[in-house]
Every structure is written in structure tokens, then in C-alpha cells.
C-alpha atoms as a PDB file:
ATOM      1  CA  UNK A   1     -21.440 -60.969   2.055  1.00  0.00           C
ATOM      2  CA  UNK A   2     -24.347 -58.699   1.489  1.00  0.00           C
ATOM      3  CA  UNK A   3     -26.998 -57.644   3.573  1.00  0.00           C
ATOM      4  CA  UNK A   4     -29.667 -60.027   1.377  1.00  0.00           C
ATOM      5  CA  UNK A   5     -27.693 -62.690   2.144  1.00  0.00           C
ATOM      6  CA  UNK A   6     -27.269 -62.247   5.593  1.00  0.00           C
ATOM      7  CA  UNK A   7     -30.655 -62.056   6.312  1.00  0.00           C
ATOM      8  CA  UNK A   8     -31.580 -65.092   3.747  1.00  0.00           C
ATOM      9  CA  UNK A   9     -29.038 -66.815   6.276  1.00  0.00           C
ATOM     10  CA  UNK A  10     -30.992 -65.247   9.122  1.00  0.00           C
ATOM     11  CA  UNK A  11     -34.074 -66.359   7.321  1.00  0.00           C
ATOM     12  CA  UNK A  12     -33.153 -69.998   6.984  1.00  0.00           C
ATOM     13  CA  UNK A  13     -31.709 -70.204  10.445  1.00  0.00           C
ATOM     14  CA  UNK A  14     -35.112 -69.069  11.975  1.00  0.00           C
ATOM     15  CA  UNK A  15     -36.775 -71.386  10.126  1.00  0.00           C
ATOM     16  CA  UNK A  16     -34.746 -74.396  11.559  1.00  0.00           C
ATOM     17  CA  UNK A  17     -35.351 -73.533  14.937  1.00  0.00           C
ATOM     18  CA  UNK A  18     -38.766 -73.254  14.261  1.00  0.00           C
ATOM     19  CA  UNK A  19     -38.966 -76.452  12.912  1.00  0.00           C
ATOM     20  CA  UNK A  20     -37.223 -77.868  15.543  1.00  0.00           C
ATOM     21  CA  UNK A  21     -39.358 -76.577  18.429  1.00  0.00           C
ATOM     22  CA  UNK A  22     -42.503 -77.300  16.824  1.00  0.00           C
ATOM     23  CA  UNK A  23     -41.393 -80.959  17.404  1.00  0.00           C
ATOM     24  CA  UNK A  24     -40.624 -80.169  21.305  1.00  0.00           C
ATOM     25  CA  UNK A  25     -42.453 -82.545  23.408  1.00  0.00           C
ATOM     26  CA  UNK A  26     -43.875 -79.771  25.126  1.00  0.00           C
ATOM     27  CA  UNK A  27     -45.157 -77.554  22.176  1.00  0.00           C
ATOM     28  CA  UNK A  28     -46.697 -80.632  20.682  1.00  0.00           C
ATOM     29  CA  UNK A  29     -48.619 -81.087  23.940  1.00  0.00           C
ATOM     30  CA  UNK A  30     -49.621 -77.819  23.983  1.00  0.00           C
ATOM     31  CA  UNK A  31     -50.802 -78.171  20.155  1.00  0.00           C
ATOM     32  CA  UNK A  32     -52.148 -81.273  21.489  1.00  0.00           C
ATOM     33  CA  UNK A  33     -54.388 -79.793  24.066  1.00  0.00           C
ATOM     34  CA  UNK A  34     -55.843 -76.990  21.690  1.00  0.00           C
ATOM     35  CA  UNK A  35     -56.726 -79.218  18.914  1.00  0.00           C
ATOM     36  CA  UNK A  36     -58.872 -80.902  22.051  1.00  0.00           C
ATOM     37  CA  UNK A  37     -60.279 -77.535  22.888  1.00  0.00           C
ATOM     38  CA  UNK A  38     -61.085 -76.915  19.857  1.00  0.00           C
ATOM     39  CA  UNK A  39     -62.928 -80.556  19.024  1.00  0.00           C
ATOM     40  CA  UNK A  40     -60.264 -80.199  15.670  1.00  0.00           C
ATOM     41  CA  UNK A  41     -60.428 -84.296  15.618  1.00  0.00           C
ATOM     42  CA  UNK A  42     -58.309 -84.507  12.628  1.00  0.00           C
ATOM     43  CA  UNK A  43     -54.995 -82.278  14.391  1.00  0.00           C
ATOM     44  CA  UNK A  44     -55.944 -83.753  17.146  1.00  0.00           C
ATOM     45  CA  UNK A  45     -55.478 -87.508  16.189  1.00  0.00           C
ATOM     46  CA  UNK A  46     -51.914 -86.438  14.298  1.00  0.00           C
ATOM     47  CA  UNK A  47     -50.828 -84.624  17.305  1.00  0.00           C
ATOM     48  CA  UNK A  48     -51.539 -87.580  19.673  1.00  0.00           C
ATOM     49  CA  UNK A  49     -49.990 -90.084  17.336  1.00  0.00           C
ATOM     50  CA  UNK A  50     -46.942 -87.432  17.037  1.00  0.00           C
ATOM     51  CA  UNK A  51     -45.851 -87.851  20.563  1.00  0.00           C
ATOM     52  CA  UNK A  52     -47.074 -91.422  20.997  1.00  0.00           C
ATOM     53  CA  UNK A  53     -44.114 -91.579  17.869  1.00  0.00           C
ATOM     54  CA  UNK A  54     -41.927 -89.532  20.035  1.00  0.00           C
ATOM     55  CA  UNK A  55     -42.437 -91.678  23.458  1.00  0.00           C
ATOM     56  CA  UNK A  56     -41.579 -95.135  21.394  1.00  0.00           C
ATOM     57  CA  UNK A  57     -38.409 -93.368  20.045  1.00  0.00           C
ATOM     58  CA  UNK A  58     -37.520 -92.241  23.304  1.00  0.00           C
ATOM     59  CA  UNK A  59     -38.485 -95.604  24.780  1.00  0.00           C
ATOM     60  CA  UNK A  60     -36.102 -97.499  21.789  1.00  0.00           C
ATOM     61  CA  UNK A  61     -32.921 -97.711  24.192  1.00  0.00           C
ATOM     62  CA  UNK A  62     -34.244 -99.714  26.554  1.00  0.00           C
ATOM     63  CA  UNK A  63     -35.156-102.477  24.455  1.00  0.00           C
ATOM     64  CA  UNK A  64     -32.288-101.908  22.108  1.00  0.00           C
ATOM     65  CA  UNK A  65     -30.103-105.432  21.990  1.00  0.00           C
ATOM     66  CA  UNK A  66     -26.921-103.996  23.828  1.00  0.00           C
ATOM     67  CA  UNK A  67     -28.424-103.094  26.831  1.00  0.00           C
ATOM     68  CA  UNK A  68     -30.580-105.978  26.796  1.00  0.00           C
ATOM     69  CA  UNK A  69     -28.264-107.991  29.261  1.00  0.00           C
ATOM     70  CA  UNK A  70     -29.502-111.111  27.861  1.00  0.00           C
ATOM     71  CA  UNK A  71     -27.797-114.564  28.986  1.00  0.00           C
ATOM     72  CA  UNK A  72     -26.201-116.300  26.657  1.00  0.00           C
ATOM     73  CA  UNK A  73     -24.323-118.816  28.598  1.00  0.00           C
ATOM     74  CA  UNK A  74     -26.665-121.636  26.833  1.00  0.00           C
ATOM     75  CA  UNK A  75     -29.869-121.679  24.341  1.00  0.00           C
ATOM     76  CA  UNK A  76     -32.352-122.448  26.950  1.00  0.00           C
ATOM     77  CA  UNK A  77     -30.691-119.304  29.515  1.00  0.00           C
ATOM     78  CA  UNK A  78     -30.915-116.792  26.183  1.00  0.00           C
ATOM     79  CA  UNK A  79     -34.483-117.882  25.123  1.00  0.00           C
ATOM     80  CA  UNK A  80     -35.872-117.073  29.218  1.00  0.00           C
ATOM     81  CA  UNK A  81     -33.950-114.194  29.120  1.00  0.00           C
ATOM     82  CA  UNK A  82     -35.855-112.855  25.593  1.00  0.00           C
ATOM     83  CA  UNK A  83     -39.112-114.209  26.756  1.00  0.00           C
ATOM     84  CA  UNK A  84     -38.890-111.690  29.835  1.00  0.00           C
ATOM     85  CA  UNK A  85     -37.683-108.880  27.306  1.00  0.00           C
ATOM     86  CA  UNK A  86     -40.901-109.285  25.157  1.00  0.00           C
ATOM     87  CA  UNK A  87     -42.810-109.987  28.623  1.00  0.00           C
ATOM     88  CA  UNK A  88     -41.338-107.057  30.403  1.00  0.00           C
ATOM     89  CA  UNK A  89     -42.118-103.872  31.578  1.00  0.00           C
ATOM     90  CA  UNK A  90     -40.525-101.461  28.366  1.00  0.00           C
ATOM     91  CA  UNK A  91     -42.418-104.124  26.710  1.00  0.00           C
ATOM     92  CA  UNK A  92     -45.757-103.738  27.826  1.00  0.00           C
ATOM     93  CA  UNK A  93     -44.931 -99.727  27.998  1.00  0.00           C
ATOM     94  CA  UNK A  94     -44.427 -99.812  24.245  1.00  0.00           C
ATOM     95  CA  UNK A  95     -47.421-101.830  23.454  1.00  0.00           C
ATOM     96  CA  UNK A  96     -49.540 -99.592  25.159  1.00  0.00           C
ATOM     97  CA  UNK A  97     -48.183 -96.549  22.977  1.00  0.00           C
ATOM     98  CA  UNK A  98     -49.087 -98.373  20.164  1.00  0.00           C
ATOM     99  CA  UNK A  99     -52.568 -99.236  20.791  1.00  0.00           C
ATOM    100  CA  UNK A 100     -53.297 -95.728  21.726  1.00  0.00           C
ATOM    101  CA  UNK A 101     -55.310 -94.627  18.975  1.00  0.00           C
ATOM    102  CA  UNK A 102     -57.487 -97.707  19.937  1.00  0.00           C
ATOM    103  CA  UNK A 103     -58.356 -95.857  23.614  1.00  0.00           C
ATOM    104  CA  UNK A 104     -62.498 -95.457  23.687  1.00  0.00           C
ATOM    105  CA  UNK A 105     -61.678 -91.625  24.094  1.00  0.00           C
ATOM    106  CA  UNK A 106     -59.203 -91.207  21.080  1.00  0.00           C
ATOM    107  CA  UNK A 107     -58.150 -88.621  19.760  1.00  0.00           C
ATOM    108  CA  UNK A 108     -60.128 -86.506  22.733  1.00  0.00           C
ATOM    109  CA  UNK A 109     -60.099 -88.274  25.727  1.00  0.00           C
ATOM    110  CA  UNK A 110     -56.995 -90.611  25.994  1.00  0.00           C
ATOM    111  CA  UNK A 111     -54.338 -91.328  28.515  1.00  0.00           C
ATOM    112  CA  UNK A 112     -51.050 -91.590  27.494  1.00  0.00           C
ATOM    113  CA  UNK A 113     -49.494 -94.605  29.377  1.00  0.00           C
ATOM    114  CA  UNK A 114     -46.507 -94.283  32.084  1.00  0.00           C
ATOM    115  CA  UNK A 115     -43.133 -95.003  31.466  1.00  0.00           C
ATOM    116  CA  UNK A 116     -41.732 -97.452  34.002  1.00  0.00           C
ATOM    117  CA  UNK A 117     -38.989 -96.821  35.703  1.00  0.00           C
ATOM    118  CA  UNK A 118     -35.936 -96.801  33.883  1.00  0.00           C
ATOM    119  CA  UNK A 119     -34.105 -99.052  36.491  1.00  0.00           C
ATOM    120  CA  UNK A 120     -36.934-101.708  36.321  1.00  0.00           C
ATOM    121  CA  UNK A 121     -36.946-104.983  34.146  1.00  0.00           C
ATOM    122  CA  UNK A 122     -36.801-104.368  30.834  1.00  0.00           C
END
């Protein structure tokens, strides 16, 4: 292996992890909060929807159908049991996310909703 090679390899590698912790929930607050500083409404808007994207995907297992715990011991049981999952709290959570970019402060002045606790209905 040569020495252009190895730092090509070096090159690439550095690159990835770049990449990688540019998407860091923490660096993309950080970008987040200087795009605000700035008044840069444009990064600012793509940064906010960036971790609003990144909350939902964390938020996906919750809601996901195996650890739903939905009752299937008759129709009427399993219907309840998915009106509380679209009724619930990961529910709500989720909806919230989504209507961020409708917030009267967006992409400036916006509050990014709580997660409930994991243990809690979902």
C-alpha cells in the first residue's frame, strides 16, 4: 500500500466521521442555535426540521406494532386498544413534531415539544 493511498483511506475515513457528527443531535442544535443568531431563516428552518426528523425517528419504537401490546382477544378489545394508540401520549408527542414548522415563532422562536415518558401509555 502506498503512502497516497493510505492517506486517500485516511481521507475518506475523516470524511465519514464528519458526516456522521454533523448529524449528532447535539451539533445540529448547536447549528441550530447559530442559524437563530444569525437571523439565517433559511438554515434555520432546515436545521429545525432536521431534528424534528430526528425526534420522530427516535420516537418510531414506541409506536412501532410489536411493542404496541394491543389486545386482540376479540375485534371490539383490538379496535379500543388502537383507538388509545392513535389517542395516546407517543401519539400526541409525534403530532406535535410534525406541526412544528406551523409554531407562530418558526423557524426562530419555537419550542420543540417533550417526549413523554417512555414508561407512559403509548
Amino acid at each position: 500500500m502506498t503512502n497516497e493511498s493510505i492517506y486517500k483511506r485516511l481521507a475518506q475515513a475523516e470524511a465519514m466521521a464528519n458526516a456522521q457528527k454533523a448529524e449528532l443531535m447535539e451539533t445540529l442544535q448547536a447549528a441550530y442555535e447559530r442559524a437563530c443568531v444569525d437571523e439565517d431563516a433559511e438554515e434555520a428552518a432546515a436545521l429545525a426540521r432536521k431534528i424534528r426528523n430526528k425526534l420522530l425517528d427516535s420516537s418510531d419504537k414506541y409506536l412501532s406494532l410489536d411493542c404496541l401490546g394491543l389486545d386482540t382477544s376479540s375485534a371490539t378489545k383490538f379496535i379500543a386498544s388502537l383507538g388509545k394508540i392513535f389517542t395516546g401520549a407517543w401519539a400526541k408527542y409525534r403530532k406535535e413534531l410534525r406541526d412544528l414548522p406551523e409554531q407562530a415563532g418558526f423557524p426562530f422562536n419555537i419550542e420543540f415539544p417533550t417526549p413523554p415518558d417512555s414508561e407512559e401509555e403509548k
